[in-house]
C-alpha atoms as a PDB file:
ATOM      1  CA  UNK A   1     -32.411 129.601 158.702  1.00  0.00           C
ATOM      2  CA  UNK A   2     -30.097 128.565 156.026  1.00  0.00           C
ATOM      3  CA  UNK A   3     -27.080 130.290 158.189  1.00  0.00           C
ATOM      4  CA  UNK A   4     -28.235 128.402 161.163  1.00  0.00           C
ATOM      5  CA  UNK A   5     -27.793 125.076 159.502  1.00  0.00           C
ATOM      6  CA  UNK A   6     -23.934 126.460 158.521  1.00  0.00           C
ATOM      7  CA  UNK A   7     -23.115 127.988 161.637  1.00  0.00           C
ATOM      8  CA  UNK A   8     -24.033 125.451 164.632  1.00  0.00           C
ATOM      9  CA  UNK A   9     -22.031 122.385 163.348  1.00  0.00           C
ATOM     10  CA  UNK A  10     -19.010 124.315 163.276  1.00  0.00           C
ATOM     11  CA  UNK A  11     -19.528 125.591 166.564  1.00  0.00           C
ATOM     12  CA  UNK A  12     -18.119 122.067 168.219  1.00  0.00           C
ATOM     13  CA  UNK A  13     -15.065 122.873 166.861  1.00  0.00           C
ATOM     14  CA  UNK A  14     -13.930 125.608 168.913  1.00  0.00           C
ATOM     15  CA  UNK A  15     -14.105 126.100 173.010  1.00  0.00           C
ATOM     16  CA  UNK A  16     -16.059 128.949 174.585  1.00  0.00           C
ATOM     17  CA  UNK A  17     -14.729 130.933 177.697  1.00  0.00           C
ATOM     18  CA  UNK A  18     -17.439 131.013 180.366  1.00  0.00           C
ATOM     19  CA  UNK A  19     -17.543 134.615 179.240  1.00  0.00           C
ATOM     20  CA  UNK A  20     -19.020 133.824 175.343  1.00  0.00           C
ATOM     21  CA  UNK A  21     -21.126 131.060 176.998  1.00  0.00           C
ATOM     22  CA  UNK A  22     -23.048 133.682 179.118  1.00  0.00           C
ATOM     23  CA  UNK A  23     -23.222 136.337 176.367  1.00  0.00           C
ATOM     24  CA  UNK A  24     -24.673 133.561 174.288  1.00  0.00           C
ATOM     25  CA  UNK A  25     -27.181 132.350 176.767  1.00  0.00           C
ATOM     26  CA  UNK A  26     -28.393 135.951 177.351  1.00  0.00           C
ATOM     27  CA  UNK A  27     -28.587 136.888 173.499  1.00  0.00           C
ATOM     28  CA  UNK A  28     -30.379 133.483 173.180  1.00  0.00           C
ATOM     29  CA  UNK A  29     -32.762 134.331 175.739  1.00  0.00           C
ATOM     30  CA  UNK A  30     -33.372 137.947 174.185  1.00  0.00           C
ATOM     31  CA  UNK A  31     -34.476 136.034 170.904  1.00  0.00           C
ATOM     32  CA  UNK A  32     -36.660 133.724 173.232  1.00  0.00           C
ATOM     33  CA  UNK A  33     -38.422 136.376 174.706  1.00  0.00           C
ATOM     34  CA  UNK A  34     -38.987 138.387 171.377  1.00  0.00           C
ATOM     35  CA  UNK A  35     -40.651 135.898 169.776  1.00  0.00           C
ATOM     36  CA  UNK A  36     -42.829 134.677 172.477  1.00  0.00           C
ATOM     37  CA  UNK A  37     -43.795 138.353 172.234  1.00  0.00           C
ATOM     38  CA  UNK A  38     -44.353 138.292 168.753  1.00  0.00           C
ATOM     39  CA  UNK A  39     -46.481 135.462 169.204  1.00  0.00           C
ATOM     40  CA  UNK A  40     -48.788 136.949 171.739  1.00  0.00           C
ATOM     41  CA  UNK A  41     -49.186 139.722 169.502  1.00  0.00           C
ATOM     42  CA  UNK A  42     -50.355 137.559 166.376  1.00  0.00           C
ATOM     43  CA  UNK A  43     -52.568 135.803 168.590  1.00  0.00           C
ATOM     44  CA  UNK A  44     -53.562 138.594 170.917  1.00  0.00           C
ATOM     45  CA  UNK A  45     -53.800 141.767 168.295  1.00  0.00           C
ATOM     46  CA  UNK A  46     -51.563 143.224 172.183  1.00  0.00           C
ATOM     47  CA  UNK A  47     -48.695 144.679 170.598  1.00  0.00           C
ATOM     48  CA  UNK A  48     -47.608 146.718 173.856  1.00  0.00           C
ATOM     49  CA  UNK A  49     -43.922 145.807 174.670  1.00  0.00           C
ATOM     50  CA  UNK A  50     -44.322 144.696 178.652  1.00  0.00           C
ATOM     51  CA  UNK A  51     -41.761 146.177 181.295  1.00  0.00           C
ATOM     52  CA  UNK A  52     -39.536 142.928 181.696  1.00  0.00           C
ATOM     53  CA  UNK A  53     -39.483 142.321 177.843  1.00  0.00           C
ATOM     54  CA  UNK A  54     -38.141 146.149 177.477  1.00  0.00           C
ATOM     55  CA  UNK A  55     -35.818 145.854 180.196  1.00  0.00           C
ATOM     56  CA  UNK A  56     -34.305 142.328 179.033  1.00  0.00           C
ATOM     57  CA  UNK A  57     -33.729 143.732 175.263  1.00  0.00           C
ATOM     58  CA  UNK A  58     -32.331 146.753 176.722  1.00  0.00           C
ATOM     59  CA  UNK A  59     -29.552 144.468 178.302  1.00  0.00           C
ATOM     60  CA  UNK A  60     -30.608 145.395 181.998  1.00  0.00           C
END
């Protein structure tokens, strides 16, 4: 996470269109949704990607 720690304090700096704030906002949700399903797997051993998961980081 060290390019995390570099990255978001610069981003006050600069003003997003609407445009980059929804392409953010989905990207950010693809990474939500991949780790909750990494998470299910460690905990679950259920490594089957699910329908909405495969749709969302397909883009659709």
């Amino acid at each position: 996470m060290p390019a995390t720690g570099r990255i978001v304090p610069s981003l006050g700096e600069r003003r997003f269109s609407e445009d980059e704030r929804d392409t953010v906002h989905r990207n950010v949700d693809r990474v939500r949704a991949t780790c909750e399903w990494i998470i299910t797997a460690v905990d679950s051993g259920e490594v089957d990607v699910d329908v909405e998961l495969s749709k969302l980081l397909r883009g659709e």
